[in-house]
Protein backbone atom coordinates (compact mmCIF):
# COMPACT_ATOMS: atom_id res chain seq x y z
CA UNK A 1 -11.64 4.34 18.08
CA UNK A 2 -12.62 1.21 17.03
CA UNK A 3 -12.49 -1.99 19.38
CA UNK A 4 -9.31 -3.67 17.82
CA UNK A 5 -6.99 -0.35 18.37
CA UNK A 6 -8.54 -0.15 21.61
CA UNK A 7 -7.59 -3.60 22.57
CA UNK A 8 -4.12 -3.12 21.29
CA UNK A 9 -4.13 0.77 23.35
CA UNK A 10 -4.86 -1.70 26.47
CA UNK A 11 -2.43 -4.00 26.26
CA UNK A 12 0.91 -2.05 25.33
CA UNK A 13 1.86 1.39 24.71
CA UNK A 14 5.32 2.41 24.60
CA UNK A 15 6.76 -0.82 25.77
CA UNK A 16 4.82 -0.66 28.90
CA UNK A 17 1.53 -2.70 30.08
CA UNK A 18 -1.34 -0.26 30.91
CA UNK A 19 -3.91 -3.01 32.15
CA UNK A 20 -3.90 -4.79 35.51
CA UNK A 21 -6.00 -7.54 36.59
CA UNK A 22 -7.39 -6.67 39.98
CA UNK A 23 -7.87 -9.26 43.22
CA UNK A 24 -11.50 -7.53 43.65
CA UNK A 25 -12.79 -10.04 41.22
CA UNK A 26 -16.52 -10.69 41.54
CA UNK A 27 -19.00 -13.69 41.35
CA UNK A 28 -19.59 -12.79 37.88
CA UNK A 29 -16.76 -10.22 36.92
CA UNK A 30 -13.51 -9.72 36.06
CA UNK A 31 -12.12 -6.67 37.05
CA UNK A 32 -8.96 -4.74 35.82
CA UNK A 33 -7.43 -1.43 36.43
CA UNK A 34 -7.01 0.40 32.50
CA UNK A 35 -4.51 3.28 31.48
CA UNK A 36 -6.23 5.25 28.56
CA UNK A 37 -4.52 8.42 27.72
CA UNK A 38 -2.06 8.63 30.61
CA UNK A 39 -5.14 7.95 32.71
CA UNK A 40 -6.35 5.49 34.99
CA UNK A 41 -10.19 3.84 34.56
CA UNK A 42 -11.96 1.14 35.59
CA UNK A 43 -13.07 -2.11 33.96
CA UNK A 44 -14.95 -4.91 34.21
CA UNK A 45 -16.31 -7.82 32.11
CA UNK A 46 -18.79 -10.74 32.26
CA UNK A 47 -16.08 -13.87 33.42
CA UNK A 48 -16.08 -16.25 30.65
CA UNK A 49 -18.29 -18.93 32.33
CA UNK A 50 -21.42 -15.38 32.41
CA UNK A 51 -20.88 -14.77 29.18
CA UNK A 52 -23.04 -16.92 27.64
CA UNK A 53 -26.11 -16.09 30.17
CA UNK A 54 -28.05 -14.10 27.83
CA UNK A 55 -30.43 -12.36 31.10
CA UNK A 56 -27.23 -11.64 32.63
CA UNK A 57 -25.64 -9.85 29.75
CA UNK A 58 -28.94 -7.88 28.97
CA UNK A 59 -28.38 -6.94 33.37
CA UNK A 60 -24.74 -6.29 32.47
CA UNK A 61 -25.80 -3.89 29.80
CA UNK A 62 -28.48 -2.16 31.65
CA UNK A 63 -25.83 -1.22 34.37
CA UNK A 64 -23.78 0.74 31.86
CA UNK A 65 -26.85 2.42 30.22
CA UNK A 66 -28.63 3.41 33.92
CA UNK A 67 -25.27 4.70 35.17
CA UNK A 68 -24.53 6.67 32.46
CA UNK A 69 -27.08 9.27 32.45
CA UNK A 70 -26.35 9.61 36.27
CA UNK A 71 -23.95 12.50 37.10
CA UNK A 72 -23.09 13.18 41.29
CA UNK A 73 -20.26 13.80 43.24
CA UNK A 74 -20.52 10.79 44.97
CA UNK A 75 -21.61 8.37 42.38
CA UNK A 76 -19.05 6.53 40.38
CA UNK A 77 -19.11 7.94 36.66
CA UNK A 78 -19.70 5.44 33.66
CA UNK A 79 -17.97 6.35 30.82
CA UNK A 80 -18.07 3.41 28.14
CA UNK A 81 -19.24 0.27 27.15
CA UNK A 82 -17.62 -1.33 24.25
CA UNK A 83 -17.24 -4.83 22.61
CA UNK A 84 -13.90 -6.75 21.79
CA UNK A 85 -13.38 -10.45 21.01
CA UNK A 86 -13.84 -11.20 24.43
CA UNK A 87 -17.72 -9.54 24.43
CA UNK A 88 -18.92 -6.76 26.07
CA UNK A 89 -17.13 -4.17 29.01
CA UNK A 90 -17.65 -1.23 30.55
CA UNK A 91 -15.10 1.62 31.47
CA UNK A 92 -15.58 3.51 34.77
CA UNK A 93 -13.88 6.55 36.72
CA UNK A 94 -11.42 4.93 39.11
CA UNK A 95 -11.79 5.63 42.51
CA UNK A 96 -8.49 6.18 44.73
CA UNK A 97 -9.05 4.60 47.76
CA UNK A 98 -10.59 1.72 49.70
CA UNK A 99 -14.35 0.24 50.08
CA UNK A 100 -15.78 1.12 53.85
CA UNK A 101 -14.72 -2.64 55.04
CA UNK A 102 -11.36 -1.79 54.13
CA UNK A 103 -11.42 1.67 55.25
CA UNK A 104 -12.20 0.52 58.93
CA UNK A 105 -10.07 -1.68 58.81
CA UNK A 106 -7.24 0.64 58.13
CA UNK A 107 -8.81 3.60 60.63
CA UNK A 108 -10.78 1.50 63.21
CA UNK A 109 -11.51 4.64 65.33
CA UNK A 110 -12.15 7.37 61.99
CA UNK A 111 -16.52 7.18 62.71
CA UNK A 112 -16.02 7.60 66.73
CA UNK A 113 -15.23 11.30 65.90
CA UNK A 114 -19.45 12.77 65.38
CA UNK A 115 -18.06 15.10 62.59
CA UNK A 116 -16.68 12.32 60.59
CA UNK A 117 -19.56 9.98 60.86
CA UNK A 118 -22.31 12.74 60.21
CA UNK A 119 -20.47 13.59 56.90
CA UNK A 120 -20.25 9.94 56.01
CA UNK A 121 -23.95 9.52 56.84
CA UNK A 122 -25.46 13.14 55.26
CA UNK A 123 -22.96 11.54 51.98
CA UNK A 124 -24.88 8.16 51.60
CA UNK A 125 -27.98 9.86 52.15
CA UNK A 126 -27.83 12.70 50.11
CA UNK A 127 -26.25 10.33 46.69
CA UNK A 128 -29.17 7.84 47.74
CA UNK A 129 -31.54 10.94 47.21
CA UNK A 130 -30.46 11.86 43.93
CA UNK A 131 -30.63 8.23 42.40
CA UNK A 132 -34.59 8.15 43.71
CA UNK A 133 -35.13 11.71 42.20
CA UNK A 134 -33.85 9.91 38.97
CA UNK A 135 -36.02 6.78 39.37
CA UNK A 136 -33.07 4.57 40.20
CA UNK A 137 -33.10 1.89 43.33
CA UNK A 138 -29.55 0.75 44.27
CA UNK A 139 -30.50 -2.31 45.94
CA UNK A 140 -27.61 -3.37 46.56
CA UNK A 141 -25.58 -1.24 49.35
CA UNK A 142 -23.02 -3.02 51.48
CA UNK A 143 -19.62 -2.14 52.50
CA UNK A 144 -17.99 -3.17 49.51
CA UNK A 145 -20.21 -1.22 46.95
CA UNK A 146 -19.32 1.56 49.33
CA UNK A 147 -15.75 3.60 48.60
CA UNK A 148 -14.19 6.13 50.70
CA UNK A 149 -11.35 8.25 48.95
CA UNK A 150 -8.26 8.43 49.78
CA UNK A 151 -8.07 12.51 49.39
CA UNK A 152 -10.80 14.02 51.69
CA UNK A 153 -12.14 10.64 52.26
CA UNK A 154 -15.22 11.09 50.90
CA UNK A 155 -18.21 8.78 49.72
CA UNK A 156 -18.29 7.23 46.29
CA UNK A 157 -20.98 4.46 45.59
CA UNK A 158 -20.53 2.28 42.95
CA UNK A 159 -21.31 -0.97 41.23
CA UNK A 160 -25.18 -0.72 39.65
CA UNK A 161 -25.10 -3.81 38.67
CA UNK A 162 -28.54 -4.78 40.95
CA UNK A 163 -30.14 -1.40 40.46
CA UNK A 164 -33.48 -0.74 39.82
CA UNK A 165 -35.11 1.60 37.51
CA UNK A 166 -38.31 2.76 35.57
CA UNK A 167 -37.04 1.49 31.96
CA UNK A 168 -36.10 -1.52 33.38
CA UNK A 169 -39.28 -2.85 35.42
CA UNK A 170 -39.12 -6.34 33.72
CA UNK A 171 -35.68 -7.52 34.45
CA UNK A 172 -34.91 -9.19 37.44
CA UNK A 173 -32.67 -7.88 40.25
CA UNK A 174 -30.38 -9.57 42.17
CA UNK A 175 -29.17 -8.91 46.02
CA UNK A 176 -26.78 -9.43 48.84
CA UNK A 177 -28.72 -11.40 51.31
CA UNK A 178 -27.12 -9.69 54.17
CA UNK A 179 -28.51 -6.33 53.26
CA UNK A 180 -31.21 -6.99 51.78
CA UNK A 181 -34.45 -5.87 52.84
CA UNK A 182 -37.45 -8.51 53.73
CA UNK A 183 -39.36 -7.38 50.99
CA UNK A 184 -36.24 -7.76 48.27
CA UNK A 185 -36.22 -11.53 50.16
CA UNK A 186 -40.06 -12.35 49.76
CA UNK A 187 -40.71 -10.62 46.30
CA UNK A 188 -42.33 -7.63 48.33
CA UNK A 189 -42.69 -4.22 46.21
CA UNK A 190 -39.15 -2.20 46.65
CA UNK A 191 -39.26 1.33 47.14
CA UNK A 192 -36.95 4.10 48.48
CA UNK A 193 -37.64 2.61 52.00
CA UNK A 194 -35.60 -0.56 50.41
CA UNK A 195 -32.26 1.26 50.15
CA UNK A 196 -33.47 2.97 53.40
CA UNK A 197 -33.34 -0.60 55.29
CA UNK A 198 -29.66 -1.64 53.39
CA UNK A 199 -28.18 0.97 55.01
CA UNK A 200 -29.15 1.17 58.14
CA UNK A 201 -27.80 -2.39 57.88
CA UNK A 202 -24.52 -1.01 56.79
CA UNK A 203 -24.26 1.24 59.94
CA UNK A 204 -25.14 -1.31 62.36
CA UNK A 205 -21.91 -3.67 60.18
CA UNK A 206 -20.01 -0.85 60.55
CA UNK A 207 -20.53 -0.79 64.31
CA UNK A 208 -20.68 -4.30 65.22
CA UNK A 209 -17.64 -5.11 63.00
CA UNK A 210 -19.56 -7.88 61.55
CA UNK A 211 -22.88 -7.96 59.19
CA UNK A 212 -24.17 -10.59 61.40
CA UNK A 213 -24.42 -8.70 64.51
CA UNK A 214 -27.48 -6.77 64.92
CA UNK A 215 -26.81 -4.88 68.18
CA UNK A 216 -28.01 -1.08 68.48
CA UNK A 217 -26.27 -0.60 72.20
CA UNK A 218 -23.02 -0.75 69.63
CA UNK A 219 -24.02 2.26 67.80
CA UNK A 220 -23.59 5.44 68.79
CA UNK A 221 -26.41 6.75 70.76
CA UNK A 222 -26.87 10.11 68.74
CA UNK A 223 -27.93 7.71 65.90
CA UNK A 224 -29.00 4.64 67.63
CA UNK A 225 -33.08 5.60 67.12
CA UNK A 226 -32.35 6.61 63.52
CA UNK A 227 -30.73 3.05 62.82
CA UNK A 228 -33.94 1.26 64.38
CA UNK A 229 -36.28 2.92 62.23
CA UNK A 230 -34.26 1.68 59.34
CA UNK A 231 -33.54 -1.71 59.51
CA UNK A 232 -37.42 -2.04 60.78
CA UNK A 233 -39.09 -5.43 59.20
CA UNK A 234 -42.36 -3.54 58.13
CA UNK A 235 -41.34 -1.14 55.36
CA UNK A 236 -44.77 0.95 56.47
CA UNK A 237 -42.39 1.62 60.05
CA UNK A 238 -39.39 2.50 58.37
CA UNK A 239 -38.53 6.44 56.24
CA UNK A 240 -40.44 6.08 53.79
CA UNK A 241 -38.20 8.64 51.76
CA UNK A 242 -34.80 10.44 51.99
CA UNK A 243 -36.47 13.62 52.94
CA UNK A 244 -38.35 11.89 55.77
CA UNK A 245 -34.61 10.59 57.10
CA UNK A 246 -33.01 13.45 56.48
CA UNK A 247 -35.52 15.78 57.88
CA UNK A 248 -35.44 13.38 61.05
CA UNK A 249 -31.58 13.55 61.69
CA UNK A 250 -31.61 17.46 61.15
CA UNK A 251 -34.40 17.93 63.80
CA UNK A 252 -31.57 15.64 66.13
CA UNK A 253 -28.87 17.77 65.03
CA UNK A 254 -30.82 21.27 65.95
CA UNK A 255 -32.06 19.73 69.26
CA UNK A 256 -28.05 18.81 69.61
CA UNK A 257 -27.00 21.97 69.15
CA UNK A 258 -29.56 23.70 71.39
CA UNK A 259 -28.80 21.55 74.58
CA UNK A 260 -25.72 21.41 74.01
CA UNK A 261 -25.74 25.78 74.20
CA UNK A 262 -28.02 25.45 77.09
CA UNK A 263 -25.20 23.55 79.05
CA UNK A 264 -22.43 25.98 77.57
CA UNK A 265 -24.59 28.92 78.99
CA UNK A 266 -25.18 27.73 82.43
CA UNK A 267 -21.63 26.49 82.79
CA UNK A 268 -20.71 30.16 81.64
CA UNK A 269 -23.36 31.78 84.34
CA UNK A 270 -21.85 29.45 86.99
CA UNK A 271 -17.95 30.45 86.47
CA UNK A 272 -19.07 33.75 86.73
CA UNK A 273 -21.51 33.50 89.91
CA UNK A 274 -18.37 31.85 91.41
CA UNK A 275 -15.63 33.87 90.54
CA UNK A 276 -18.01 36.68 92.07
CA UNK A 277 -18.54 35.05 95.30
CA UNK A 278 -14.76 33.94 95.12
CA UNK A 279 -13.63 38.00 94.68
CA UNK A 280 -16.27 39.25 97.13
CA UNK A 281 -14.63 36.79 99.74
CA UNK A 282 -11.34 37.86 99.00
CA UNK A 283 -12.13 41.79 99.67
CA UNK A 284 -13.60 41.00 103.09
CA UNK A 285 -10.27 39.46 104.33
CA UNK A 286 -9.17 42.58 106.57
CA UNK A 287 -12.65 42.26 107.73
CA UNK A 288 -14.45 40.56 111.41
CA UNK A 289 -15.09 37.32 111.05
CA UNK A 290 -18.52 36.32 111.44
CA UNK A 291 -17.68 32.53 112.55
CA UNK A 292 -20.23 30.47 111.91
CA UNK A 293 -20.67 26.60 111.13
CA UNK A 294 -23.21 27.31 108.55
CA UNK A 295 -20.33 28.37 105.96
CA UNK A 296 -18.79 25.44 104.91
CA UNK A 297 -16.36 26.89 102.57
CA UNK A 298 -15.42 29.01 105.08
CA UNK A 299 -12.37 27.00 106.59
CA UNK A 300 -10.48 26.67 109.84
CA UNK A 301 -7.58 27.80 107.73
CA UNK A 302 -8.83 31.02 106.43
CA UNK A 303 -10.43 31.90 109.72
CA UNK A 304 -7.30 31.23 111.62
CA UNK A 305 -5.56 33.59 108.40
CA UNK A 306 -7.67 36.60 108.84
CA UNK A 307 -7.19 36.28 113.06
CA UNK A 308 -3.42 36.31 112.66
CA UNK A 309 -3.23 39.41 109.80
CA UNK A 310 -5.16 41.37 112.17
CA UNK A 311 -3.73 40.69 115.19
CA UNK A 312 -0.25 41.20 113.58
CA UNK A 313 -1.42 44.01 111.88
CA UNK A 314 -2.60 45.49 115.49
CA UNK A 315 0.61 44.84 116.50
CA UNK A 316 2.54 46.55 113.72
CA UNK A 317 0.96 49.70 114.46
CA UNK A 318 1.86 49.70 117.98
CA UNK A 319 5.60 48.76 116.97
CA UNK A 320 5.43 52.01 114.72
CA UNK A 321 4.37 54.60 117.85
CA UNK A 322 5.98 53.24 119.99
CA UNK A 323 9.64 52.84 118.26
CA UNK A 324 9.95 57.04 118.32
CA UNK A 325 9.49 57.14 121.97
CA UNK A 326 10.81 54.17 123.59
CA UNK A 327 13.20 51.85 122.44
CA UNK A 328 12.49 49.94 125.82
CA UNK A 329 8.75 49.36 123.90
CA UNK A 330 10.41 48.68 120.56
CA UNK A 331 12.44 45.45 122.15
CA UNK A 332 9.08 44.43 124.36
CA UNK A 333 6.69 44.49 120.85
CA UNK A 334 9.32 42.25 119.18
CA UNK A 335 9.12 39.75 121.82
CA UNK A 336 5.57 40.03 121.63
CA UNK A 337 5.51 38.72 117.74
CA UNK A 338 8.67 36.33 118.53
CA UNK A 339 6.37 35.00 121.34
CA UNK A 340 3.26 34.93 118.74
CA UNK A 341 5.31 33.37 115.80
CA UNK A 342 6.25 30.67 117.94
CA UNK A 343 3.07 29.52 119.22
CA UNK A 344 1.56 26.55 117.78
CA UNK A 345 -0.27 26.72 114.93
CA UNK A 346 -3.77 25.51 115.05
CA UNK A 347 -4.10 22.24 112.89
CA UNK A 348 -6.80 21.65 110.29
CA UNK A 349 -9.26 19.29 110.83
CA UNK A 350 -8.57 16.12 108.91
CA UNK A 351 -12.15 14.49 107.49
CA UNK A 352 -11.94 10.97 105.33
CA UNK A 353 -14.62 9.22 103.56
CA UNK A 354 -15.20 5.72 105.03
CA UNK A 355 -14.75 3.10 101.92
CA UNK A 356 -17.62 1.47 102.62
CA UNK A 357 -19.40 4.44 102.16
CA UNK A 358 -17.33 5.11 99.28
CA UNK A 359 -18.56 1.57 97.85
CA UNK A 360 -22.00 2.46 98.49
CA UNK A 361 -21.69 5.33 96.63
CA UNK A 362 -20.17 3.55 93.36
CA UNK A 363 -23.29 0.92 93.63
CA UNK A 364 -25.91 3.63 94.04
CA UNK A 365 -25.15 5.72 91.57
CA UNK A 366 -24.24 2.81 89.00
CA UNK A 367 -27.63 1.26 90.21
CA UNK A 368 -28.94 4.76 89.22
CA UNK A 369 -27.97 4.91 85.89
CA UNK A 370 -28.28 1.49 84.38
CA UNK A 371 -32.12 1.84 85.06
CA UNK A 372 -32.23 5.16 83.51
CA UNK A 373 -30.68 3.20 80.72
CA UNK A 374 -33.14 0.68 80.96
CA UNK A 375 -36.02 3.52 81.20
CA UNK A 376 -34.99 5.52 77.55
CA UNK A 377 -33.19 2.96 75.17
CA UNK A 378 -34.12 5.29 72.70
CA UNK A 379 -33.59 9.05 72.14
CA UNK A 380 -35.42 10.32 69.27
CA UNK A 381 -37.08 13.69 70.29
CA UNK A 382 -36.83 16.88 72.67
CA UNK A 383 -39.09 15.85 74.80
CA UNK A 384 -37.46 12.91 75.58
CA UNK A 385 -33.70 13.94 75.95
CA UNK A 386 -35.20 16.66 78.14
CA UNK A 387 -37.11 14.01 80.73
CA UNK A 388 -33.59 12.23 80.68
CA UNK A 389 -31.49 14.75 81.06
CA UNK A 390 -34.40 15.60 84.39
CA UNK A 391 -33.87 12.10 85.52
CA UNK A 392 -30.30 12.05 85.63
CA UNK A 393 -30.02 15.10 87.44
CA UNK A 394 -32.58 14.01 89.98
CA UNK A 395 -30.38 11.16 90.48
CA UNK A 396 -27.30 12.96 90.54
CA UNK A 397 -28.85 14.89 93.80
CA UNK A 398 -30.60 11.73 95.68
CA UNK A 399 -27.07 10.61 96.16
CA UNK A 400 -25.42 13.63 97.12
CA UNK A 401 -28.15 14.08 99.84
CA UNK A 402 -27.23 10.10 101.10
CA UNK A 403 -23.88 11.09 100.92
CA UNK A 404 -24.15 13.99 102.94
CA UNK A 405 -26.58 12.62 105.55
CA UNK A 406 -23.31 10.15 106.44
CA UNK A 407 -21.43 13.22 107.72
CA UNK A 408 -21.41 14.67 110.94
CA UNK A 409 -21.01 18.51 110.59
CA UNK A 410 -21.01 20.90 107.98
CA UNK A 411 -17.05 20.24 107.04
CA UNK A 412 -17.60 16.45 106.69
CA UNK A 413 -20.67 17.54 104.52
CA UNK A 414 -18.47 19.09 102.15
CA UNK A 415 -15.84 16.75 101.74
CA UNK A 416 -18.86 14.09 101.44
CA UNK A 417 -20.32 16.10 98.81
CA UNK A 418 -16.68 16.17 96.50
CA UNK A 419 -16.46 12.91 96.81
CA UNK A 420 -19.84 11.92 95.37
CA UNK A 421 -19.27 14.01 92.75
CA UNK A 422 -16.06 12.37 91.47
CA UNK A 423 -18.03 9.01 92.20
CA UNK A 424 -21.27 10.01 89.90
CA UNK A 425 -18.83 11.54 87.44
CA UNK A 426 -17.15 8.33 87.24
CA UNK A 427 -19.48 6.74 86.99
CA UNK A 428 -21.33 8.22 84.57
CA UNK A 429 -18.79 8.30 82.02
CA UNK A 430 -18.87 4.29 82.31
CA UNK A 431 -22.75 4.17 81.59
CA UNK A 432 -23.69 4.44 78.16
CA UNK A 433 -26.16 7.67 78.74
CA UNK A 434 -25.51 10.14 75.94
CA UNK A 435 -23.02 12.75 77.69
CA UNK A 436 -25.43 15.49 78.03
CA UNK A 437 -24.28 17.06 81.21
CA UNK A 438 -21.53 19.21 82.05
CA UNK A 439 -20.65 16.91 85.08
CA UNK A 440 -17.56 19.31 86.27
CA UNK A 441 -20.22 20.71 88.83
């Protein structure tokens, strides 16, 4: 087709306009949503004021001709670059939906679910791989070079207008100061590890709700330790490839997966240890009583229960002998269990929790957990989730013994003991430890 029936295709067909100007102008673009065929595309030329910049339309070019021999399912596709009387243009897919800014903005709570965020981040990761594997640097990720779809919402980079590649090496690349990397800023050699830093920068944005907000105790702690290593100033401390970053977050996800199985089996063992003490308690209940204090689940209530079913049963045996030879007995046995019903019943001992104890509780075991806070800020292998996960538990216990020690018999023990637990429980879930405990027991 040549460039004058194309310009003509773009502005009417059938009466109708097929080309939009878009509000996501650039710095140095014009953008413009383009009908071709019934379909939608992309487009974008140099604004009038670039198009004499001679470097900048070589750069302009050399986006088109890197992007087009690029083919993934989460890379924008270039389709044309053509000239009109205007100059030069290129035609891309158009993506349906908003950049990760907007996105947010529209779903502020979408990454707090760990499935959605480990999709978006295995996405970014795995595009970013295949553009090194094809000698391409981005170098220029942010949020807005960063689209989500609306159908599936899935990851679609675009714009490489900044990108690096081998048959390139001698034309200058621009950045977004924000995201760059402190070797883009200081003409340091860019590598993979240079894409690496950018978006590690984009999680902690995306986190912080601003790009000028660098805190980590924002981001979730699963990938807090990953985020550190990327947005490290030294690139020598940072991934120094994909593989290395990907590698890393799998080994997380495994060690996930395995503690997270360990909990779900011991939770499973104890449901069954105590639904077995639980039924083997409820066989003996026609049983003596051995009384002792030493039993603390073994209340006044039930004690008082099995007394009375025997007793009454005792006395129902005697009423059933007795009724064939004496109705005399019959009348005397009833006024026995009229006299026995109407005795009074023995009342439960009623134990409460002092609130200053309770207080002491709530500043012992926050106390507790802010240093173990303080003690791991970051979580980046087995052996260290598993000294945590040791710490918090031994914590967990020092205060149920102090709790404990407060009572004055075995009952007040008990109710002590529940109410620590719904303290440390409480209190945990306000702490920012990763939630690696099954704190129902």
């Amino acid at each position: 087709m040549e460039t004058s029936d194309f310009a003509q295709e773009m502005s009417v067909t059938g009466g109708k306009r097929v080309i939009e100007k878009l509000s996501t102008t650039g710095g140095t673009c014009d953008t413009y949503r383009v009908r071709i065929n019934g379909k939608w595309h992309f487009m974008k030329r140099p604004r009038e004021e670039m198009a004499s910049n001679s470097l900048y339309i070589t750069a302009f070019e050399r986006e088109f001709d890197i992007g087009y021999r690029l083919e993934h399912k989460s890379l924008v596709r270039y389709i044309d670059k053509r000239r009109d009387e205007q100059g030069v243009y290129i035609l891309t897919e158009m993506v349906d939906g908003d950049n990760l800014d907007e996105f947010v903005n529209k779903n502020p709570d979408y990454f707090k679910d760990k499935r959605k965020l480990k999709e978006f981040v295995m996405q970014m990761l795995e595009v970013l791989d295949y553009l090194h594997n094809n000698q391409v640097l981005h170098l220029d990720l942010k949020p807005s070079n960063i689209m989500i779809t609306r159908v599936g919402h899935k990851v679609k980079l675009i714009d490489l207008g900044f990108a690096y590649s081998d048959c390139y090496q001698s034309i200058a690349a621009g950045m977004t100061r924000e995201y760059a990397a402190p070797e883009q800023l200081n003409g340091g050699e860019v590598g993979p590890w240079t894409d690496i830093y950018a978006l590690g920068k984009v999680l902690l944005a995306l986190f912080n709700k601003s790009k000028h907000n660098n805190e980590f105790q924002s981001v979730p702690s699963w990938y807090r330790g990953f985020v550190k290593k990327c947005v490290e100033q030294d690139p020598k401390q940072r991934f120094a490839t994909i593989a290395e970053a990907q590698r890393y977050l799998s080994k997380k996800h495994s060690i996930h997966s395995l503690i997270a199985g360990f909990v779900i089996s011991i939770a499973i063992l104890m449901i069954i240890i105590l639904w077995s003490v639980n039924h083997g308690r409820n066989s003996e209940v026609f049983q003596p009583v051995k009384e002792s204090i030493a039993m603390p689940h073994d209340s006044i209530d039930s004690m008082v229960n099995r007394n009375s079913a025997r007793e009454i049963g005792e006395i129902n045996n005697s009423h059933s002998a007795n009724y064939q030879t004496s109705p005399q007995n019959y009348q005397n046995q009833d006024a026995i269990i009229n006299t026995y019903n109407s005795s009074p019943a023995i009342e439960k001992k009623v134990i409460t929790v002092p609130e200053p104890l309770k207080s002491q509780l709530h500043e012992r075991a926050k106390a507790a957990f802010a240093a173990i806070e303080r003690q791991y800020p970051v979580i980046d292998d087995y052996k260290t989730r598993s000294n945590l996960l040791i710490e918090i538990k031994k914590a967990r216990q020092e205060i149920f013994g102090y709790a404990k020690s407060q009572a004055h018999d075995n009952e007040g023990k008990e109710e002590y003991y529940n109410v620590a637990l719904e303290i440390l429980n409480e209190e945990y879930e306000n702490s920012n430890l990763p939630k690696i405990l099954d704190t129902s027991k």
